[in-house]
N, C-alpha and C. Protein backbone atom coordinates (compact mmCIF):
# COMPACT_ATOMS: atom_id res chain seq x y z
N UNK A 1 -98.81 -138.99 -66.94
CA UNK A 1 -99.88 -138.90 -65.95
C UNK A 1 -100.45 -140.30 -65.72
N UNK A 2 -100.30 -140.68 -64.75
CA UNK A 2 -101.40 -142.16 -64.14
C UNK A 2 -102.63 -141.96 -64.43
N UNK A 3 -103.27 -143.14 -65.06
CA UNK A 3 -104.61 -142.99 -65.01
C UNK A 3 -105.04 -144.20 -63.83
N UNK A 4 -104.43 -144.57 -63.44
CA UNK A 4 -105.45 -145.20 -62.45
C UNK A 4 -105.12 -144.63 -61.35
N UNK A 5 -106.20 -145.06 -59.74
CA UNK A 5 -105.31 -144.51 -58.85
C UNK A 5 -106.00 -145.82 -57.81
N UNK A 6 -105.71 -145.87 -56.27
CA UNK A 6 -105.99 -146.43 -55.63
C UNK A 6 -107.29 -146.66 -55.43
N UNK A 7 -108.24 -147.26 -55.09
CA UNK A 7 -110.19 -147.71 -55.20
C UNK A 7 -110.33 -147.73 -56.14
N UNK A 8 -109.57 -147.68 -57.20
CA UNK A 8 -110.78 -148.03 -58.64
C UNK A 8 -110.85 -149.18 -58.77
N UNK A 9 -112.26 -149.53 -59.62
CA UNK A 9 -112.47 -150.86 -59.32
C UNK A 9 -112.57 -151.21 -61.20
N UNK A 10 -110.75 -152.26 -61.16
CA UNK A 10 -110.45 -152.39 -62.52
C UNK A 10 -110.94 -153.75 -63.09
N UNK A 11 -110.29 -154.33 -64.11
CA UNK A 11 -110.88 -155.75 -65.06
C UNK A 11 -109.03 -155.98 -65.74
N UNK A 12 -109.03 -157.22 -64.89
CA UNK A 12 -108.16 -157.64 -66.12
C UNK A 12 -108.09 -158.45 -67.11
N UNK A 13 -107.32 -157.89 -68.51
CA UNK A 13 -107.70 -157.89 -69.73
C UNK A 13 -107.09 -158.86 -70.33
N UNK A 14 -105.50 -159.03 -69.90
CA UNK A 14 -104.75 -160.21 -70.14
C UNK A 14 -104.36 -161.17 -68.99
N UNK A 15 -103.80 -162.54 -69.92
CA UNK A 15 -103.08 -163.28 -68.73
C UNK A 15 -104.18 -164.42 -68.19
N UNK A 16 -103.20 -165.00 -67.12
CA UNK A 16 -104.15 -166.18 -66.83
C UNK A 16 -105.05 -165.55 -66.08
N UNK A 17 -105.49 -164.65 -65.10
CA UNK A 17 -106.60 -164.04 -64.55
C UNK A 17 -107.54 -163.14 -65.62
N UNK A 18 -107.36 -163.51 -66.86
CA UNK A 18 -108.08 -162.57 -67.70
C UNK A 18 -109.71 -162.20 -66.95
N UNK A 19 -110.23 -161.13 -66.53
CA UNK A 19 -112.01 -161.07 -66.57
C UNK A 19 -112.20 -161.31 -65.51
N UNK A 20 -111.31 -161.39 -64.53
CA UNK A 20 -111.47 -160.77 -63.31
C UNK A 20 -111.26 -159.77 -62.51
N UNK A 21 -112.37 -159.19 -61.54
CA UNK A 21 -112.60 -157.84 -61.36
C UNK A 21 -111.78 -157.85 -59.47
N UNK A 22 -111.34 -156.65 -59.63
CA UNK A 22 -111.03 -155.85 -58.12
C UNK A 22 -110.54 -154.60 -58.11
N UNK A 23 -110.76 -153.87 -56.39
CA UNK A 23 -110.44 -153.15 -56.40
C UNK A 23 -108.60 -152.83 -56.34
N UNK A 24 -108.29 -151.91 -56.96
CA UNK A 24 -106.64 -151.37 -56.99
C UNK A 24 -106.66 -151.20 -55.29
N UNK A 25 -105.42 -151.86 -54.87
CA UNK A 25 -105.52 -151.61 -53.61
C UNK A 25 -104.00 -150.13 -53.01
N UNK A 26 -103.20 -150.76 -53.86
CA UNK A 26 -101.73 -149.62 -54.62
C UNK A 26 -101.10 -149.80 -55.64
N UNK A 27 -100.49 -148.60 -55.50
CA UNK A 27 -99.77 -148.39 -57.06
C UNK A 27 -98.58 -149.09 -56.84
N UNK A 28 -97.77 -150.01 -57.17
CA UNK A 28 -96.20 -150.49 -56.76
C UNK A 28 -95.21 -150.14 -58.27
N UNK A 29 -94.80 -148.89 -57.58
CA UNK A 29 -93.71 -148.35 -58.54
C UNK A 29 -94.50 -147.39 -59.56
N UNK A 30 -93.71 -147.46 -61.02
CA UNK A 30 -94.26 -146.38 -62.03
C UNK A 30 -95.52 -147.24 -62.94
N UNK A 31 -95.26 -148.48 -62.70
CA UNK A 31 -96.14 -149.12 -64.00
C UNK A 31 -96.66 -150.44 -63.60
N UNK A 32 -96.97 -151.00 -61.67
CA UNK A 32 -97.68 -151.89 -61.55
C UNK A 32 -98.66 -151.65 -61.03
N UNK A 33 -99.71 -152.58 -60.42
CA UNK A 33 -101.09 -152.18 -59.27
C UNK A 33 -100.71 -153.52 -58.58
N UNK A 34 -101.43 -153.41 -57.38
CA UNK A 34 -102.09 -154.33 -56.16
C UNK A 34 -103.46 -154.23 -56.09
N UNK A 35 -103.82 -155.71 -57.15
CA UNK A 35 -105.03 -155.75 -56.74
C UNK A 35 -105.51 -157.26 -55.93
N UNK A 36 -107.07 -156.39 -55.32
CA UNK A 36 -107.54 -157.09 -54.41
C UNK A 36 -107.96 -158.61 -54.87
N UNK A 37 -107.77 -159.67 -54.21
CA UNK A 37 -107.75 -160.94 -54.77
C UNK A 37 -107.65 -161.38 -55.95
N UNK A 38 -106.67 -161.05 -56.58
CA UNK A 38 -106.34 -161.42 -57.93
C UNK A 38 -105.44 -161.34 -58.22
N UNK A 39 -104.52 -162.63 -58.75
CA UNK A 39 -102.67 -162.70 -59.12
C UNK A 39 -102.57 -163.26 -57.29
N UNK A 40 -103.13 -164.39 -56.72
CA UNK A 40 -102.82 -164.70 -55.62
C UNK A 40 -101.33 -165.60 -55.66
N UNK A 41 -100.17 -166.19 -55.11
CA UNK A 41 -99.54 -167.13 -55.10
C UNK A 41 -99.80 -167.40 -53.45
N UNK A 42 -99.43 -168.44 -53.53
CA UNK A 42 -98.76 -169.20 -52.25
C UNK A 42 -97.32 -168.92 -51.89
N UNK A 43 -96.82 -168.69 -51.19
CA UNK A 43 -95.10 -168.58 -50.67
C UNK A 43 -94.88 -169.20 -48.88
N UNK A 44 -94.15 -170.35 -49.43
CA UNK A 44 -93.38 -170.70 -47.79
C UNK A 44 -92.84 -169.67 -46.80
N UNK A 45 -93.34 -169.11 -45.59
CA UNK A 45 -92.58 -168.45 -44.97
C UNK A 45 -91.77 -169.08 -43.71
N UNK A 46 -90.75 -168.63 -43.38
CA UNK A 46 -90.38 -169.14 -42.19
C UNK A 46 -90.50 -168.78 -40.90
N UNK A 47 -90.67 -168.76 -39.55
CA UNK A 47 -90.92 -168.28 -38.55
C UNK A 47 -89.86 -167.22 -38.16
N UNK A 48 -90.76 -165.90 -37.70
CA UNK A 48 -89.83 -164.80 -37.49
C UNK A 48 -90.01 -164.55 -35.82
N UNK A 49 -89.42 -165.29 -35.07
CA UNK A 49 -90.21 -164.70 -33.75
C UNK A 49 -90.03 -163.46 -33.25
N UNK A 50 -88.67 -162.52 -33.43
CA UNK A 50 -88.85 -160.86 -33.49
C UNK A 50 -89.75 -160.29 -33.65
N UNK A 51 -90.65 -160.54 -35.00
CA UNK A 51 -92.02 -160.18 -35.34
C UNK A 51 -92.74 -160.41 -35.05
N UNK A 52 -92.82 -161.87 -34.10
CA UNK A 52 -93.78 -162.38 -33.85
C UNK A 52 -94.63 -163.05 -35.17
N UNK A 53 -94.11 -163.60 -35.90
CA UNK A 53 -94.62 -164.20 -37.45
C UNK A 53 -94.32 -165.48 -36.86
N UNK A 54 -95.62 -166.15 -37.37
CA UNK A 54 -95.80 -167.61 -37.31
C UNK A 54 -95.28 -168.12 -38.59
N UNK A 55 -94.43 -169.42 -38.91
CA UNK A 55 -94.48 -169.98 -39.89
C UNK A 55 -94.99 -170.72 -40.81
N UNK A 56 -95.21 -171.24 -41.99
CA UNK A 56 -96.09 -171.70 -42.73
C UNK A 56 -96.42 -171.39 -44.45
N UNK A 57 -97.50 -171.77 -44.86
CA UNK A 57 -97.75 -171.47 -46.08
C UNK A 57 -98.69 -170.54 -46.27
N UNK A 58 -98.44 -169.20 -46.79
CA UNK A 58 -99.01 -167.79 -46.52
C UNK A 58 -99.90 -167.72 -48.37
N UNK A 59 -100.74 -166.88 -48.52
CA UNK A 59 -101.01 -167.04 -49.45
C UNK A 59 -101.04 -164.77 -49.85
N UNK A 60 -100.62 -164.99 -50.68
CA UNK A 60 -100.61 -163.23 -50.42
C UNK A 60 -101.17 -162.32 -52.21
N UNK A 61 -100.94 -161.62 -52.96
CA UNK A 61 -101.40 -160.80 -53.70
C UNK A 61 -99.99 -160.70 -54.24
N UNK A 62 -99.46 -160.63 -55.79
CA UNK A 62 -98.37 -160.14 -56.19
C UNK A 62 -99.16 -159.11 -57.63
N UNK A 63 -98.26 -158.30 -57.51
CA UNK A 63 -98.70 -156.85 -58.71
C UNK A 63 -98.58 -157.44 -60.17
N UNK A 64 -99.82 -156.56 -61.02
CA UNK A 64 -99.78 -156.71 -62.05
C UNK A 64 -98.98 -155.92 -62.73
N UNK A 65 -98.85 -156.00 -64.11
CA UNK A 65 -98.66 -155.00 -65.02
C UNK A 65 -99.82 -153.90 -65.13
N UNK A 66 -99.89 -152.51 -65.13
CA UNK A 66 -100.67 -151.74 -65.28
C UNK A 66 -101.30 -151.70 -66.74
N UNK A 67 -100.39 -152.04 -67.90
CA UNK A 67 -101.18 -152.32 -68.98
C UNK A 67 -101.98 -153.50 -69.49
N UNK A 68 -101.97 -154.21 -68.36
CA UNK A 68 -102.47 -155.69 -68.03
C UNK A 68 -104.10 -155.29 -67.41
N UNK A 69 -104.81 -154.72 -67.02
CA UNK A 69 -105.80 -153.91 -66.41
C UNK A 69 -106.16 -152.64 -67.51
N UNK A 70 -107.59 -152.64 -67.08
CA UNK A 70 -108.54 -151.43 -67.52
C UNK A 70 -109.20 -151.59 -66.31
N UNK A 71 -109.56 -150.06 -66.67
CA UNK A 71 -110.63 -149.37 -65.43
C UNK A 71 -112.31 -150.38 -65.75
N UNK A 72 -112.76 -150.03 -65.12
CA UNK A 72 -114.13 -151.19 -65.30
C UNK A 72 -115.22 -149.98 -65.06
N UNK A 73 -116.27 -150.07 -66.37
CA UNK A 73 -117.51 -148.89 -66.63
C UNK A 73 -118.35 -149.71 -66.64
N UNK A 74 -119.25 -149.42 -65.38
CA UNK A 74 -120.75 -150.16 -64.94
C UNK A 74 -121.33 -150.14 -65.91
N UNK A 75 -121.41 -149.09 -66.64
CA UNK A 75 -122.38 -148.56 -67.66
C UNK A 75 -122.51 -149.49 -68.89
N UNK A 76 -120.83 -150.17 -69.66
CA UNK A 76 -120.91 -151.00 -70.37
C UNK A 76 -120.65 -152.40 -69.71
N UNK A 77 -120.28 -152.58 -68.43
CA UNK A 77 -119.53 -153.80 -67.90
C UNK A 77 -118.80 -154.21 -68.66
N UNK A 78 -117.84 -153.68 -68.74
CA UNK A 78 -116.32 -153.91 -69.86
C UNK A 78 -115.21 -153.00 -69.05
N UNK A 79 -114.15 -153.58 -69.47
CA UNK A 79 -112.98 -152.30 -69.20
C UNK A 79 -112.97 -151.17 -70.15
N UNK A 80 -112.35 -150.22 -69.86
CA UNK A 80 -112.84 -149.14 -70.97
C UNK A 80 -111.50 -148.26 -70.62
N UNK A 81 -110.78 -147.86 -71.99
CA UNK A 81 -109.71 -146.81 -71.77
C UNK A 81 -109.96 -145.48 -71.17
N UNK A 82 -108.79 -145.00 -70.45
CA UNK A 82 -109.04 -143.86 -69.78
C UNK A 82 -108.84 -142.47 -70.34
N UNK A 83 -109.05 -141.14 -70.56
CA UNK A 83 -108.51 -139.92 -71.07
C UNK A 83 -108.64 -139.19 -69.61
N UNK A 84 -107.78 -138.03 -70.30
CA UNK A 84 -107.40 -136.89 -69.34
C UNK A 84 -108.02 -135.94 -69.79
N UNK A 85 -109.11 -134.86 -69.63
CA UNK A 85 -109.15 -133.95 -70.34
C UNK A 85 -109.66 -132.46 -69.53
N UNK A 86 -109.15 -131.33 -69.85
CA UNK A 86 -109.70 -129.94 -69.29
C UNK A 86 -110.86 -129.81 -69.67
N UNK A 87 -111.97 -129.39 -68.40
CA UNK A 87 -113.02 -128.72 -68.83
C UNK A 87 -112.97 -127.26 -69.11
N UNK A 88 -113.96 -126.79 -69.10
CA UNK A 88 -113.89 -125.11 -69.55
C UNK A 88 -113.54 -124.12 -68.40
N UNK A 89 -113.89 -124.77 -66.79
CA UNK A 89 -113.45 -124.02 -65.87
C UNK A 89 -112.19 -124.21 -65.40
N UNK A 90 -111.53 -125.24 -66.18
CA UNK A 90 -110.20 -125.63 -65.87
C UNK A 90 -109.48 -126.50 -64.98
N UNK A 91 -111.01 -127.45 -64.75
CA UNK A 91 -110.95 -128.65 -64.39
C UNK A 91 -110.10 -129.70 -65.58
N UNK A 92 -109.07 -130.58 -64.27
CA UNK A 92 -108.86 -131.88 -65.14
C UNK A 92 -109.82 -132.75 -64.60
N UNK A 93 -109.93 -133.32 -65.20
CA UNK A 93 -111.19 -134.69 -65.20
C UNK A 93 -110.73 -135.90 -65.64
N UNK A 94 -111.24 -137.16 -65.06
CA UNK A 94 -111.11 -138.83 -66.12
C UNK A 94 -112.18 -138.88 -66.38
N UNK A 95 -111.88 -139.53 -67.56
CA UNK A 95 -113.02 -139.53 -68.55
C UNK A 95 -112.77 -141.08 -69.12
N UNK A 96 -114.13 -141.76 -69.55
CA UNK A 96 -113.88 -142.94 -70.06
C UNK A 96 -113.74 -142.93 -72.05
N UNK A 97 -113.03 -143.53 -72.62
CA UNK A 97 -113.04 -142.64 -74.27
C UNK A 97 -114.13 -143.06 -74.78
N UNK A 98 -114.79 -144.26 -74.64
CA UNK A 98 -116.12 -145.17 -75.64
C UNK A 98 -117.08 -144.27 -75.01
N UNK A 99 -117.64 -143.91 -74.09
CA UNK A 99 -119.15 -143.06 -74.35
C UNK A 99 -118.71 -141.55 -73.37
N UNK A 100 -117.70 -140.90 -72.94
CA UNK A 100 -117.35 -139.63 -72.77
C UNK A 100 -117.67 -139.63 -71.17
N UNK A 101 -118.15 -140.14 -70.64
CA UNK A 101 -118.46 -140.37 -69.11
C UNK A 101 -117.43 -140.19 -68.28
N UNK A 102 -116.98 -138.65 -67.91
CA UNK A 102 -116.68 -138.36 -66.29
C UNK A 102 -116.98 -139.16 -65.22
N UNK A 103 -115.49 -139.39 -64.98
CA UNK A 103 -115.27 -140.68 -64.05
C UNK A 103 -115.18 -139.51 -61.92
N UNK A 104 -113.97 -139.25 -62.34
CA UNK A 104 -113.66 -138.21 -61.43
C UNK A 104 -113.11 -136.85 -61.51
N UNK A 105 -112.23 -135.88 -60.66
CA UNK A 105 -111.41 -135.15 -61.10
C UNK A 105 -109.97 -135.59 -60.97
N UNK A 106 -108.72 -134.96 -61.41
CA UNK A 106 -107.70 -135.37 -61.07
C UNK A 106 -106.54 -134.92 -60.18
C-alpha cells in the first residue's frame, strides 16, 4: 500500500536537499515522487519546432526516492512515519505513528 499520495506536503530526510519541504506533485512509478521545487537540475534542450519548443537551458524537477521523503506533521514540524490502520466502522485511515493523528482516509 502507498503511503503517500499526490498534495501531501512532504520533508526530505536524506541527500543533498536534506530539510527541504514541498508539495508531492506525482507518483513516478512504484517507489519515486515529483516534488515541487526540489531535486531541480538544469538540462540543455534543443529546439523542437514541431512542438513549437524553443531551445536553450531549461531547468526542470527530477524524482526522488520515496524512502528519501517523509510526510511533514505541522503539529511536530518534522517528518513523521506513516501507518495504515482500520477504524471500528471500517474505515482505512493515515495515521501519523509518533502522536496517532489521523491524517486522511484511504
Amino acid at each position: 500500500m502507498k503511503r503517500l499520495k499526490s498534495g501531501d506536503e512532504v520533508i526530505v530526510t536524506t541527500g543533498a536537499h536534506r530539510g527541504e519541504r514541498g508539495v508531492v506533485r506525482k507518483l513516478v512509478g512504484p517507489n519515486r515522487v515529483l516534488i515541487e521545487n526540489v531535486n531541480l537540475v538544469r538540462k540543455h534542450r534543443k529546439p523542437d519546432p514541431q512542438r513549437n519548443h524553443p531551445g536553450g537551458i531549461v531547468e526542470e524537477e527530477r524524482p526522488l526516492h520515496a524512502s528519501n521523503v517523509a510526510l511533514y506533521n505541522p503539529r511536530t514540524e518534522k517528518g513523521g512515519r506513516i501507518g495504515i490502520k482500520t477504524l471500528a466502522g471500517g474505515q482505512r485511515v493515515r495515521y501519523f505513528k509518533s502522536d496517532g493523528e489521523v491524517i486522511d482516509t484511504v
